[in-house]
PDB file of N, CA and C in Angstrom:
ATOM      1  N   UNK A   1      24.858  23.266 -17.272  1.00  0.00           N
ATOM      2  CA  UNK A   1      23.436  22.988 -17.286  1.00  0.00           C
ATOM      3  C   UNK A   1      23.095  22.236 -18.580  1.00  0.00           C
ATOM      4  N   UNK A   2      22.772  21.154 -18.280  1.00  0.00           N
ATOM      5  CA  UNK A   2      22.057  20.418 -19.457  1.00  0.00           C
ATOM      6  C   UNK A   2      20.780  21.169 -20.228  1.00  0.00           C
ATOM      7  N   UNK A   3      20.648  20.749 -21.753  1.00  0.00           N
ATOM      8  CA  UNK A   3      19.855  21.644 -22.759  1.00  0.00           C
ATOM      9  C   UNK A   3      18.401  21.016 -22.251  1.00  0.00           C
ATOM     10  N   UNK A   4      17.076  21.839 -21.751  1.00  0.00           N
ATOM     11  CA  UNK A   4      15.938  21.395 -22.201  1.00  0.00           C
ATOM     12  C   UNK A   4      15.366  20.116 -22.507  1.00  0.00           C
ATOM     13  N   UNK A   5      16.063  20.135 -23.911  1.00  0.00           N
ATOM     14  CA  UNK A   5      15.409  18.453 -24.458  1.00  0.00           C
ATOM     15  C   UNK A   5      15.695  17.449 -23.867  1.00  0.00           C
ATOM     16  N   UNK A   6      16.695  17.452 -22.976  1.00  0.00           N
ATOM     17  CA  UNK A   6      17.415  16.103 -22.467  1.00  0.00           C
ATOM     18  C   UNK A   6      16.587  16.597 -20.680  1.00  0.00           C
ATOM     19  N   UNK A   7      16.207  17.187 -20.733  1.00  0.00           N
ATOM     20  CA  UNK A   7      15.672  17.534 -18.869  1.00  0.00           C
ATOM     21  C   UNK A   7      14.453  16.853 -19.412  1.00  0.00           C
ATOM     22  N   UNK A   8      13.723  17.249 -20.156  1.00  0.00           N
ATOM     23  CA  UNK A   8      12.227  17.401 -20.703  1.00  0.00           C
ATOM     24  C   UNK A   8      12.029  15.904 -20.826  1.00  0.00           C
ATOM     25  N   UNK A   9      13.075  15.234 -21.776  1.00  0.00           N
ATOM     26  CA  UNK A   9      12.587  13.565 -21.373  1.00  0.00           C
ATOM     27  C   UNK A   9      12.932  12.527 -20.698  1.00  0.00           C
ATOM     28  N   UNK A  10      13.311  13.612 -19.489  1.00  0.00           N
ATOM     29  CA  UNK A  10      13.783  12.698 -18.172  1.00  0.00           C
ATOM     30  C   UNK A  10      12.744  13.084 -16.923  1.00  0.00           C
ATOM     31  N   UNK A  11      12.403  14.198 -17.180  1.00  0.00           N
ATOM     32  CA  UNK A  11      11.438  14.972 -15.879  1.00  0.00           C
ATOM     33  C   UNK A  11      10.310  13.912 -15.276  1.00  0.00           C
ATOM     34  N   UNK A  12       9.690  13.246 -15.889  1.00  0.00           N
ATOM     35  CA  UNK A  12       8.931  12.067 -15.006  1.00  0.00           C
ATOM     36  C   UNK A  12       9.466  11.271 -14.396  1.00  0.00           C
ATOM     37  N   UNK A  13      10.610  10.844 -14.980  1.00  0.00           N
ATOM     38  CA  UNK A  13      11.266   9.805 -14.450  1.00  0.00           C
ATOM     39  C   UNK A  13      11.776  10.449 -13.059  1.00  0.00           C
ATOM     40  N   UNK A  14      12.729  11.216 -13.136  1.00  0.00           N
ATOM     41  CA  UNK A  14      13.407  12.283 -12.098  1.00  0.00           C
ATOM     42  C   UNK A  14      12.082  12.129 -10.802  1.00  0.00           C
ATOM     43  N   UNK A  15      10.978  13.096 -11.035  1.00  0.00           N
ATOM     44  CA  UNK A  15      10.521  13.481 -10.290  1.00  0.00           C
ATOM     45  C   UNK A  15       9.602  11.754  -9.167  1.00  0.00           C
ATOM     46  N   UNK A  16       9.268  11.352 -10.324  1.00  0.00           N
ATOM     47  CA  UNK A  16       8.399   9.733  -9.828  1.00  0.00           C
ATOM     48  C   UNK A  16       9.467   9.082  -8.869  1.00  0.00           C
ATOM     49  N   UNK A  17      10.843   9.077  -9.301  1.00  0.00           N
ATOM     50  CA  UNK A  17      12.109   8.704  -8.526  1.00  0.00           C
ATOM     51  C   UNK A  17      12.273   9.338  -6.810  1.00  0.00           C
ATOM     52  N   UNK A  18      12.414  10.535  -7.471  1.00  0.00           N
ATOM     53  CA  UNK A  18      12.844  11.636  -6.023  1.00  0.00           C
ATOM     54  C   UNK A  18      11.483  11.096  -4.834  1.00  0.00           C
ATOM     55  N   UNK A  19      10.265  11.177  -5.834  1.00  0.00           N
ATOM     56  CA  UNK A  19       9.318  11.225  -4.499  1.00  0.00           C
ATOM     57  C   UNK A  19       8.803   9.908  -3.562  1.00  0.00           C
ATOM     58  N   UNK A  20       9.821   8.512  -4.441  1.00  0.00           N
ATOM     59  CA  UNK A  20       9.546   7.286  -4.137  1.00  0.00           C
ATOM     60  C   UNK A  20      10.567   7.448  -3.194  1.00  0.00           C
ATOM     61  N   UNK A  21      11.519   8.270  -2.565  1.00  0.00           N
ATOM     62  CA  UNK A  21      12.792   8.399  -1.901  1.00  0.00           C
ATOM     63  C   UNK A  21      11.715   8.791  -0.182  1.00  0.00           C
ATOM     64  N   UNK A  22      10.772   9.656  -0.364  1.00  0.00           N
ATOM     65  CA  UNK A  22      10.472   9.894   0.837  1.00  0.00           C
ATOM     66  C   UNK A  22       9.099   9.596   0.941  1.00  0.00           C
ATOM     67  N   UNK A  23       8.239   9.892   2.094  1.00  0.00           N
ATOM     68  CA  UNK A  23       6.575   9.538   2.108  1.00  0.00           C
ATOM     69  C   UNK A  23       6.016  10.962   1.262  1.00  0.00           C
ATOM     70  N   UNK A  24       6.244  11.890   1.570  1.00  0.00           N
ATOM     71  CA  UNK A  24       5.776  13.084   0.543  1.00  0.00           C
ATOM     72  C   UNK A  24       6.608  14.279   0.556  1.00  0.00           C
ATOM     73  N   UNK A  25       6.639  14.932  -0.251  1.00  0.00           N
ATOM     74  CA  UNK A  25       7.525  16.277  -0.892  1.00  0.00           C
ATOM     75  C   UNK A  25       6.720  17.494  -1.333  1.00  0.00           C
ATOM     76  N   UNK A  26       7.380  18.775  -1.179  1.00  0.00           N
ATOM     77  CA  UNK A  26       6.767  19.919  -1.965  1.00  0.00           C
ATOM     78  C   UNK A  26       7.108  20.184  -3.123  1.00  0.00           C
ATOM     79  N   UNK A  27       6.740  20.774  -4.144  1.00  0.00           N
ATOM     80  CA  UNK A  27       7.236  21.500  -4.889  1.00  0.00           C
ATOM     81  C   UNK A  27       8.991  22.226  -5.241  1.00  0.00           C
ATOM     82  N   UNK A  28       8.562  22.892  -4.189  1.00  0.00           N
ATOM     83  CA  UNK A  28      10.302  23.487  -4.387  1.00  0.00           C
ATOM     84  C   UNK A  28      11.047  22.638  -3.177  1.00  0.00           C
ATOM     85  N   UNK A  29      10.442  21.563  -2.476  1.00  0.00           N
ATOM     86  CA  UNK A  29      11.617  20.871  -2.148  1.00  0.00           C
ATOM     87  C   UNK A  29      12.427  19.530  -3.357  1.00  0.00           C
ATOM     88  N   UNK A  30      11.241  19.466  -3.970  1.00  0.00           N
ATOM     89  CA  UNK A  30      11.740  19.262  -5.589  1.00  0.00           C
ATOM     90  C   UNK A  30      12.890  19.276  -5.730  1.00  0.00           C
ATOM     91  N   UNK A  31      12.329  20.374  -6.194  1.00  0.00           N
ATOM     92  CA  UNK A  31      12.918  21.586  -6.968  1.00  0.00           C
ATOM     93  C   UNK A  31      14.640  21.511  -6.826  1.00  0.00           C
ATOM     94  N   UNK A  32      15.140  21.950  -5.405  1.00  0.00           N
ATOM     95  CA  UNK A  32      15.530  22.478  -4.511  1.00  0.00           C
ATOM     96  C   UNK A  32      16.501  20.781  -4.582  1.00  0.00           C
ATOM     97  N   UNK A  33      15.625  19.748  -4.400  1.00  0.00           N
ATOM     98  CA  UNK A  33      16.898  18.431  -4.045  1.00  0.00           C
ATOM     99  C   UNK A  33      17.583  18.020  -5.457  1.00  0.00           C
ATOM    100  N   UNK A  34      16.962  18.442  -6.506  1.00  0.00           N
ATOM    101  CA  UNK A  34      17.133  17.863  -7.745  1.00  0.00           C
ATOM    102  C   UNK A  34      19.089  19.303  -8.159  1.00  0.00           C
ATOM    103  N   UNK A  35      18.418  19.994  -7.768  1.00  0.00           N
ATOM    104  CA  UNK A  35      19.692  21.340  -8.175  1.00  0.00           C
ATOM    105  C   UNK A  35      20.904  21.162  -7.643  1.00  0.00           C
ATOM    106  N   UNK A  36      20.485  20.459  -6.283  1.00  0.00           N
ATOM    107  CA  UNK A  36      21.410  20.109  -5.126  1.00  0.00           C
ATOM    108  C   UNK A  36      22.127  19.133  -6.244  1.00  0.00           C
ATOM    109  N   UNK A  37      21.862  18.243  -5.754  1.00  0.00           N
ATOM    110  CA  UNK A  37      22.228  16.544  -6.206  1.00  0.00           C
ATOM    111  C   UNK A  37      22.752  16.388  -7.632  1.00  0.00           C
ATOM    112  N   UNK A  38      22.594  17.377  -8.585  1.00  0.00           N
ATOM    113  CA  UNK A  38      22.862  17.665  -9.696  1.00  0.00           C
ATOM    114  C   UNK A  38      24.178  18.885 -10.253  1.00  0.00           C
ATOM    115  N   UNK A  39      24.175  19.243  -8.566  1.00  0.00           N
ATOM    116  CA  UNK A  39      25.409  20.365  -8.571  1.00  0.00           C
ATOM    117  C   UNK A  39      24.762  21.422  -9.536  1.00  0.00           C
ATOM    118  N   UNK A  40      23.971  21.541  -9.815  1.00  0.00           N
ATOM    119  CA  UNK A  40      22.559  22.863 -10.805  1.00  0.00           C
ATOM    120  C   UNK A  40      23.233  22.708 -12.089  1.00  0.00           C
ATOM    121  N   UNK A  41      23.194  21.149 -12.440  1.00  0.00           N
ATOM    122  CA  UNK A  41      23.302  20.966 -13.354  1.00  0.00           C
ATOM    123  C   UNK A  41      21.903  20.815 -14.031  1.00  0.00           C
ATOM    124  N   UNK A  42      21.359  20.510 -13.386  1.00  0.00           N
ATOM    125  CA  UNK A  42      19.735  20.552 -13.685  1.00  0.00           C
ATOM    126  C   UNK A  42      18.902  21.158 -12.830  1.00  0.00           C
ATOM    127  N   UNK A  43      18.275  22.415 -13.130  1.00  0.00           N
ATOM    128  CA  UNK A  43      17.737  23.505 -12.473  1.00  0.00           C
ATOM    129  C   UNK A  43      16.017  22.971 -13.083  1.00  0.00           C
ATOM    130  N   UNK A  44      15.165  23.062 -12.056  1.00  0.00           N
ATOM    131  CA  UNK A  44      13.656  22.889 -12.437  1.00  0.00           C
ATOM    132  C   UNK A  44      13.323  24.494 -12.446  1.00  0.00           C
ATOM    133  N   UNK A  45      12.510  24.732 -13.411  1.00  0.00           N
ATOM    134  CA  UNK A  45      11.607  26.199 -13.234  1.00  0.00           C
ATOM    135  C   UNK A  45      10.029  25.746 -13.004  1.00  0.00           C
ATOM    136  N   UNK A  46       9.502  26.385 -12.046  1.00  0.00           N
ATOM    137  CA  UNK A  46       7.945  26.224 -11.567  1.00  0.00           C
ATOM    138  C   UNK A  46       6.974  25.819 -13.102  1.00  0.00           C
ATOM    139  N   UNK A  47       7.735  26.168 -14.203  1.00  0.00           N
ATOM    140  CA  UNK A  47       6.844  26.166 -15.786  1.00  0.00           C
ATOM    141  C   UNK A  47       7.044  24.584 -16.066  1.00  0.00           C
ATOM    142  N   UNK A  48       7.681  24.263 -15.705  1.00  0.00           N
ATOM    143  CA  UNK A  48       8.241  22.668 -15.715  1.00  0.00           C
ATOM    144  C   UNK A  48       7.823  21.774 -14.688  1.00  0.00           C
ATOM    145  N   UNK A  49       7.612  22.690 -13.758  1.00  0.00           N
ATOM    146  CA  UNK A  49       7.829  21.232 -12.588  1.00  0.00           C
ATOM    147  C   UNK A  49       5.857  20.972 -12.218  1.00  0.00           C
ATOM    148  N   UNK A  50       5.142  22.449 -11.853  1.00  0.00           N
ATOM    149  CA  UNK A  50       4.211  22.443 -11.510  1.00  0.00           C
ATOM    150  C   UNK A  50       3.075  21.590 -12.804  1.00  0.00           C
ATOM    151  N   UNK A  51       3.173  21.835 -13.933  1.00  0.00           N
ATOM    152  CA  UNK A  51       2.460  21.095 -15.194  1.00  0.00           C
ATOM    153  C   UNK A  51       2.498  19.569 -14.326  1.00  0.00           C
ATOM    154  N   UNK A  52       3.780  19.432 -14.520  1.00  0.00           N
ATOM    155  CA  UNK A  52       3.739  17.715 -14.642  1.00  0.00           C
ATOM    156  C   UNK A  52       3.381  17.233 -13.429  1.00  0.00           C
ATOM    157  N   UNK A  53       3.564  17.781 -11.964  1.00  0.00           N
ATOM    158  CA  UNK A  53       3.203  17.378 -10.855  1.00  0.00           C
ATOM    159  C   UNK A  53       1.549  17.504 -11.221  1.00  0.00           C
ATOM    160  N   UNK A  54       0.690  18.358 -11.439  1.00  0.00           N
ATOM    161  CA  UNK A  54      -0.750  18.361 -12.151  1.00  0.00           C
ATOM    162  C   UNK A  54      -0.829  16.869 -12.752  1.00  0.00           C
ATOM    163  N   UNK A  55      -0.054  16.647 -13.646  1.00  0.00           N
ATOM    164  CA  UNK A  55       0.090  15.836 -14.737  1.00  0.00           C
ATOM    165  C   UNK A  55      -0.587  14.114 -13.983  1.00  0.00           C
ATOM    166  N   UNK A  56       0.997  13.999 -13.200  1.00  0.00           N
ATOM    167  CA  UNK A  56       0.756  13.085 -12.610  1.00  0.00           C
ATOM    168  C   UNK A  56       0.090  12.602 -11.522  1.00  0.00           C
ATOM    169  N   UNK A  57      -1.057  13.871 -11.111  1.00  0.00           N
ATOM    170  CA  UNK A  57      -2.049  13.862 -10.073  1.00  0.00           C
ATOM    171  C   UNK A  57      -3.147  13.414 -10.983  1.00  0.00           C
ATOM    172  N   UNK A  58      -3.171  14.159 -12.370  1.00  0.00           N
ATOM    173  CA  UNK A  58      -4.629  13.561 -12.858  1.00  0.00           C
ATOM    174  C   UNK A  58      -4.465  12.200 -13.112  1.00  0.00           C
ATOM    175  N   UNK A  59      -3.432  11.996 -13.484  1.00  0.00           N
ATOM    176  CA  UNK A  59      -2.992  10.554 -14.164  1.00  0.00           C
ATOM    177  C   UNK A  59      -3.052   9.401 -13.279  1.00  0.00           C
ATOM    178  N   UNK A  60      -3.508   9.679 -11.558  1.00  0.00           N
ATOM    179  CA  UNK A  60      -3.450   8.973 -10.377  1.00  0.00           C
ATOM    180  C   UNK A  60      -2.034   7.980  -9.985  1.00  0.00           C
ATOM    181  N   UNK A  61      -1.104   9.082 -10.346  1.00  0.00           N
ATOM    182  CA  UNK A  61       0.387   8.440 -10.081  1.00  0.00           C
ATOM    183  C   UNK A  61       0.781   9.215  -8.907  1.00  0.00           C
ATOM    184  N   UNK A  62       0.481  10.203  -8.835  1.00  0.00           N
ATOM    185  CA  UNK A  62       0.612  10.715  -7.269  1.00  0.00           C
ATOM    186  C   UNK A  62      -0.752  11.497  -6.364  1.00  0.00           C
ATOM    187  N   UNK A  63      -0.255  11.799  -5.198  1.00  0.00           N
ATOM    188  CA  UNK A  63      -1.754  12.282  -4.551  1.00  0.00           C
ATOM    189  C   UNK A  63      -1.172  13.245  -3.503  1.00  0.00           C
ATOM    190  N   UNK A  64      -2.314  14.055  -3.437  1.00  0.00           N
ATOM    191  CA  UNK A  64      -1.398  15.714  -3.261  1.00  0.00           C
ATOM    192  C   UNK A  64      -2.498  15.764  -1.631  1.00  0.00           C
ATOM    193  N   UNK A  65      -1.588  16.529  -0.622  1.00  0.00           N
ATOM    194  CA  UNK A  65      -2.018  16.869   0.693  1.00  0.00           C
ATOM    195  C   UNK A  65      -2.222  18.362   0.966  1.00  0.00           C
ATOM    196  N   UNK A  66      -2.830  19.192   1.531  1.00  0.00           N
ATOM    197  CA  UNK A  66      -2.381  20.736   2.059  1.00  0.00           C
ATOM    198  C   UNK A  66      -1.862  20.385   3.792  1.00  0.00           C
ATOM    199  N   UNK A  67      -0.756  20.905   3.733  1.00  0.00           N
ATOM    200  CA  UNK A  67      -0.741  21.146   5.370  1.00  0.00           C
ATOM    201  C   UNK A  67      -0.160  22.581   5.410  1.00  0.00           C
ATOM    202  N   UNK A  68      -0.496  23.252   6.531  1.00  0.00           N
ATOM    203  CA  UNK A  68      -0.415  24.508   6.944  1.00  0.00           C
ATOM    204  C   UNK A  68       0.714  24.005   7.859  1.00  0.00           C
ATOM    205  N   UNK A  69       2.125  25.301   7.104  1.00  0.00           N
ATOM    206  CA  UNK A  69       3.535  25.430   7.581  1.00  0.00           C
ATOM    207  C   UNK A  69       3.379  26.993   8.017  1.00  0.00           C
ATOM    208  N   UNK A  70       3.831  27.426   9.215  1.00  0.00           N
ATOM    209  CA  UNK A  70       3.741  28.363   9.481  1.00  0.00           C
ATOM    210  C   UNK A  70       2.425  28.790   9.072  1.00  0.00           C
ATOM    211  N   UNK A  71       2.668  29.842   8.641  1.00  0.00           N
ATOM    212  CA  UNK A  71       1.562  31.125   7.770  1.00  0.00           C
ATOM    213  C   UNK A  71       0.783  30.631   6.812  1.00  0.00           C
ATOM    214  N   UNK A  72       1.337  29.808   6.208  1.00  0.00           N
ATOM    215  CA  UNK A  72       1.187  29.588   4.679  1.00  0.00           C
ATOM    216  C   UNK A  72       0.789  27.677   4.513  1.00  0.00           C
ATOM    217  N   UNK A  73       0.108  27.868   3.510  1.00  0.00           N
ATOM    218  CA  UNK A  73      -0.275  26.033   3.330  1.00  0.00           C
ATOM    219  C   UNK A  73       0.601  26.059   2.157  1.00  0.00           C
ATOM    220  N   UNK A  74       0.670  24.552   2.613  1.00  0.00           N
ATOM    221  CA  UNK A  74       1.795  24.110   1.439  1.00  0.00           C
ATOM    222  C   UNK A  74       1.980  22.516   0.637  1.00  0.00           C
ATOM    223  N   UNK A  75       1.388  22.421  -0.561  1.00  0.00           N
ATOM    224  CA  UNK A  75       0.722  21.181  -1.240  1.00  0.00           C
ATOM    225  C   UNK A  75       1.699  20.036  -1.053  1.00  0.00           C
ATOM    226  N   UNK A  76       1.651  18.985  -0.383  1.00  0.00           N
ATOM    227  CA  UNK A  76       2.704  18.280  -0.951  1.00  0.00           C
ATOM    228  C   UNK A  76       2.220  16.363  -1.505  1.00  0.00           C
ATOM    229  N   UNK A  77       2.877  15.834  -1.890  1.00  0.00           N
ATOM    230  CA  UNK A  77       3.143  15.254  -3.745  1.00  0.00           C
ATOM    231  C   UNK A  77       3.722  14.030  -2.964  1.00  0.00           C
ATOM    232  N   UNK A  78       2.868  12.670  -2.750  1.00  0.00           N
ATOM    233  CA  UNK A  78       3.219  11.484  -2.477  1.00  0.00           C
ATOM    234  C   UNK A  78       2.573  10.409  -3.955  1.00  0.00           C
ATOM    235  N   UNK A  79       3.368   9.610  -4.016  1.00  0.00           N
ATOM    236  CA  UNK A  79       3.396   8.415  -4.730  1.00  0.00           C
ATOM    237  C   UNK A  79       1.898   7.842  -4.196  1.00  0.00           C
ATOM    238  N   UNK A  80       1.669   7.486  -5.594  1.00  0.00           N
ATOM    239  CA  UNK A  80       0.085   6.267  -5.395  1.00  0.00           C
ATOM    240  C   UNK A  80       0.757   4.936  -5.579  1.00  0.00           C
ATOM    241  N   UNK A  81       0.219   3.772  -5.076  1.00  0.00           N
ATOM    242  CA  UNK A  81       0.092   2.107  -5.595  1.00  0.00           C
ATOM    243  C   UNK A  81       1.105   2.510  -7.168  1.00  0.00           C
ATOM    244  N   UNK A  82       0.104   3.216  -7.583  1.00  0.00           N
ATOM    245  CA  UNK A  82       0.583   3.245  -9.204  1.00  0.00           C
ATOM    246  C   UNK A  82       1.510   4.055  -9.609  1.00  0.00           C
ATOM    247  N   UNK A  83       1.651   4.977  -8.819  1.00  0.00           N
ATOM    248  CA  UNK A  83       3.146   5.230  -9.388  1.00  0.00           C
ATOM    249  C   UNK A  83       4.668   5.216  -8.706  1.00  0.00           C
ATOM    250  N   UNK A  84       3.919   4.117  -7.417  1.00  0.00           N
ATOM    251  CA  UNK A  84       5.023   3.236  -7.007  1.00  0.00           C
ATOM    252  C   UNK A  84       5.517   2.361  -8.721  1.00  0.00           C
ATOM    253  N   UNK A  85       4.272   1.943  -8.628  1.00  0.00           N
ATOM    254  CA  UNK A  85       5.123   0.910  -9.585  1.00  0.00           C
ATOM    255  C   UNK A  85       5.831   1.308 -11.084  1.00  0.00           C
ATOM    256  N   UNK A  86       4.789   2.819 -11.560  1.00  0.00           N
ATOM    257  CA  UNK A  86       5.186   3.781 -12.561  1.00  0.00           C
ATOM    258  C   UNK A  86       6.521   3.794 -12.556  1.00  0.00           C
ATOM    259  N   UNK A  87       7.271   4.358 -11.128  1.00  0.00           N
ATOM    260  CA  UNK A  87       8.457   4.733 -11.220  1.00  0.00           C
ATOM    261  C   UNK A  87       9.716   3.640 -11.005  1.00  0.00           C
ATOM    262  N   UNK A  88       9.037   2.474 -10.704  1.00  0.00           N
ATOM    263  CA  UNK A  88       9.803   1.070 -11.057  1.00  0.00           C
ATOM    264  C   UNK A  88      10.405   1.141 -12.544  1.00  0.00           C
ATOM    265  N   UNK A  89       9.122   1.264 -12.991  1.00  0.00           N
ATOM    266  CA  UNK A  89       9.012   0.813 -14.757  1.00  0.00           C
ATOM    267  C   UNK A  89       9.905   1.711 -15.328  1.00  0.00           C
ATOM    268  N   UNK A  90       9.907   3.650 -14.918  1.00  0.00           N
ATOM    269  CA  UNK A  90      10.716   4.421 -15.690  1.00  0.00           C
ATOM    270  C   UNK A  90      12.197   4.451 -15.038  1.00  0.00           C
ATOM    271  N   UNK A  91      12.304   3.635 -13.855  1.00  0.00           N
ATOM    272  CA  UNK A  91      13.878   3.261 -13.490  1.00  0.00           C
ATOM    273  C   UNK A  91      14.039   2.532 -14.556  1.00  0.00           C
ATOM    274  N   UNK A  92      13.734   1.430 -14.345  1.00  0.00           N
ATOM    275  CA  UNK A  92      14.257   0.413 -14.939  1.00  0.00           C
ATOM    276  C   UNK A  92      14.715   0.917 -17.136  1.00  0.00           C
ATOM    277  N   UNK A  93      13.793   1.394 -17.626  1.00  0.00           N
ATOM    278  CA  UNK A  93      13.635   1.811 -19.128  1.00  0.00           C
ATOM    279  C   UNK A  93      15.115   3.031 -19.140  1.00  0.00           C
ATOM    280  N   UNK A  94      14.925   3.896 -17.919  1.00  0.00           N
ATOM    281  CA  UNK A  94      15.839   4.840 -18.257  1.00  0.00           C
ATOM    282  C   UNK A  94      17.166   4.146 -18.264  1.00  0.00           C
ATOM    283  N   UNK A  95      17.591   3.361 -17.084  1.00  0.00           N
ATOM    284  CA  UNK A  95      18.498   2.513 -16.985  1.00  0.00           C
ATOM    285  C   UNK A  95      19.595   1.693 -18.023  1.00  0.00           C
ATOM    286  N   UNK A  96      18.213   1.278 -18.809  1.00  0.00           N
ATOM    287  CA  UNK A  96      18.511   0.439 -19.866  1.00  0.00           C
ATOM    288  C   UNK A  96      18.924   1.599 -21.072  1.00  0.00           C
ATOM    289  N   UNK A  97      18.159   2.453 -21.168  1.00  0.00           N
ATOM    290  CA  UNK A  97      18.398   3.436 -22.241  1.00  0.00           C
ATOM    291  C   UNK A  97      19.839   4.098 -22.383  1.00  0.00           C
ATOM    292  N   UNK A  98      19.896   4.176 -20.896  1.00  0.00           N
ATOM    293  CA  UNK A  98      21.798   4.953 -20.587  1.00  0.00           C
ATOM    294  C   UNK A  98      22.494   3.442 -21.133  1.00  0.00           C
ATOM    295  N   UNK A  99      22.230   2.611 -20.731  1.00  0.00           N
ATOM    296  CA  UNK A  99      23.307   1.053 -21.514  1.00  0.00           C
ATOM    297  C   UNK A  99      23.300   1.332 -22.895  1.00  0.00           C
ATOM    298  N   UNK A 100      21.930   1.555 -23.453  1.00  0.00           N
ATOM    299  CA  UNK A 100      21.760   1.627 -24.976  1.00  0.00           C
ATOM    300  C   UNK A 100      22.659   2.680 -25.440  1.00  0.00           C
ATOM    301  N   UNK A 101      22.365   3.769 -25.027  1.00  0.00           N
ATOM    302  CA  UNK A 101      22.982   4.832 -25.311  1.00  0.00           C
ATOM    303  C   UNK A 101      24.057   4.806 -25.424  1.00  0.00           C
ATOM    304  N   UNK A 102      24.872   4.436 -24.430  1.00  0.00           N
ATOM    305  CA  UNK A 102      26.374   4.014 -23.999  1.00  0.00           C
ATOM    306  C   UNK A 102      26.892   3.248 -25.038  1.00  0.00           C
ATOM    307  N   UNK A 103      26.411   2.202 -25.562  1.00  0.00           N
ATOM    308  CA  UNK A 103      26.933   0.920 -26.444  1.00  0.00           C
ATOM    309  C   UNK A 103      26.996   2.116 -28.013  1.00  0.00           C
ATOM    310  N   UNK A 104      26.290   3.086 -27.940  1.00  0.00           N
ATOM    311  CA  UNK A 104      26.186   3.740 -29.552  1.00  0.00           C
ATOM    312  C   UNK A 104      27.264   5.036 -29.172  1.00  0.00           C
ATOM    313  N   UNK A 105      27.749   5.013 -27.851  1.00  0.00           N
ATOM    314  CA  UNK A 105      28.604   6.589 -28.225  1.00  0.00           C
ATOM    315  C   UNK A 105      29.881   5.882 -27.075  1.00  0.00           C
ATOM    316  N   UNK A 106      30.157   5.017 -26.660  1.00  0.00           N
ATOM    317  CA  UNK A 106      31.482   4.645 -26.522  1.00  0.00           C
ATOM    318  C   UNK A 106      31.367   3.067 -26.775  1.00  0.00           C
ATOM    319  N   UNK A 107      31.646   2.907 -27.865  1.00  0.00           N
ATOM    320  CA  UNK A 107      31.221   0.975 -28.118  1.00  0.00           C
ATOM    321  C   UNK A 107      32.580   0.137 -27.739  1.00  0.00           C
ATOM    322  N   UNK A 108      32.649  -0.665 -26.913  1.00  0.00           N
ATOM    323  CA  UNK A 108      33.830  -1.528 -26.841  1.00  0.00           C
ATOM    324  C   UNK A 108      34.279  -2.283 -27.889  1.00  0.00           C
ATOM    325  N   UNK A 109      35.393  -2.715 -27.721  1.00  0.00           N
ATOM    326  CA  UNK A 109      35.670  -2.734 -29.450  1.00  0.00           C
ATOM    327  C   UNK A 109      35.754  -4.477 -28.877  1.00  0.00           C
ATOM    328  N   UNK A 110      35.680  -5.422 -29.772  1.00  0.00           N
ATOM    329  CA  UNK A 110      35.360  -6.788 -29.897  1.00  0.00           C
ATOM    330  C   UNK A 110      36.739  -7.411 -29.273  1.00  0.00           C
ATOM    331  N   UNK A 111      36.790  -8.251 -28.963  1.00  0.00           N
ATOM    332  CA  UNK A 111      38.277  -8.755 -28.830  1.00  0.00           C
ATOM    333  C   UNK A 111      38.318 -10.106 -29.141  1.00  0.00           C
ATOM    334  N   UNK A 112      38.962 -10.517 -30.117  1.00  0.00           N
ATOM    335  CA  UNK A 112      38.804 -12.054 -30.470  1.00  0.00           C
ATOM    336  C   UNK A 112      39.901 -12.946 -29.995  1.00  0.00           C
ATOM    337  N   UNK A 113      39.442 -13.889 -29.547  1.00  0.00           N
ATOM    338  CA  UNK A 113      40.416 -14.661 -29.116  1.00  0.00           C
ATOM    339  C   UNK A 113      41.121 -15.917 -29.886  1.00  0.00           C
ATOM    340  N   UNK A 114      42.531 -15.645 -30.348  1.00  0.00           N
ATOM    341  CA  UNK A 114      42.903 -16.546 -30.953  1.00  0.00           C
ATOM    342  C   UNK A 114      44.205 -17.834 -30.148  1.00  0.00           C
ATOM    343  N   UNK A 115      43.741 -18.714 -30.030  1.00  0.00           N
ATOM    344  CA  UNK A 115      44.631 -19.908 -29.256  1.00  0.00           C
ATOM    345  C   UNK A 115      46.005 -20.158 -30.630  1.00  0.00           C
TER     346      UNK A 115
END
């Protein structure tokens, strides 16, 4: 399981990602695909996941439905216009950041060419 700090400044990205994958999602199906896909290498807790889904409802990056499943209603969490394109922007930055990252903790070593 990866530490906190490294979940914590990936969690928008993650989640803006996962939900551009389908038309809308719940909570713990979240939850639930991220643990999967990660082999629970990255486990969400409701203290984590529910804030930022809030987060990005006020922020009009996503927009939230009730539908009644069985017994029980159950909120679920589609992408706006804007955070279609939100989660363009934090592909693309995270993307680049793993290159960055990469070049400072395994750097290829130069190779010069002499004729």
């Amino acid at each position: 399981m990866y530490s906190n700090e490294l979940v914590r400044g990936m969690l928008k990205t993650i989640i803006l990602q996962l939900l551009g994958e389908k038309d809308k999602m719940y909570g713990y199906e979240l939850s639930k695909l991220v643990k999967d896909r990660t082999e629970e290498k990255i486990v969400l807790t409701e203290g984590a996941l529910y804030p930022l889904l809030h987060k990005l409802e006020k922020d009009n990056l996503v927009i939230t439905s009730l539908e009644t499943v069985g017994n029980r209603k159950r909120k679920y969490y589609a992408l706006t216009p804007t955070g279609e394109t939100s989660a363009k922007e934090k592909r693309h930055e995270l993307l680049d950041f793993m290159k960055t990252l990469k070049s400072l903790i395994d750097p290829q070593p130069i190779v010069l060419c002499t004729y």
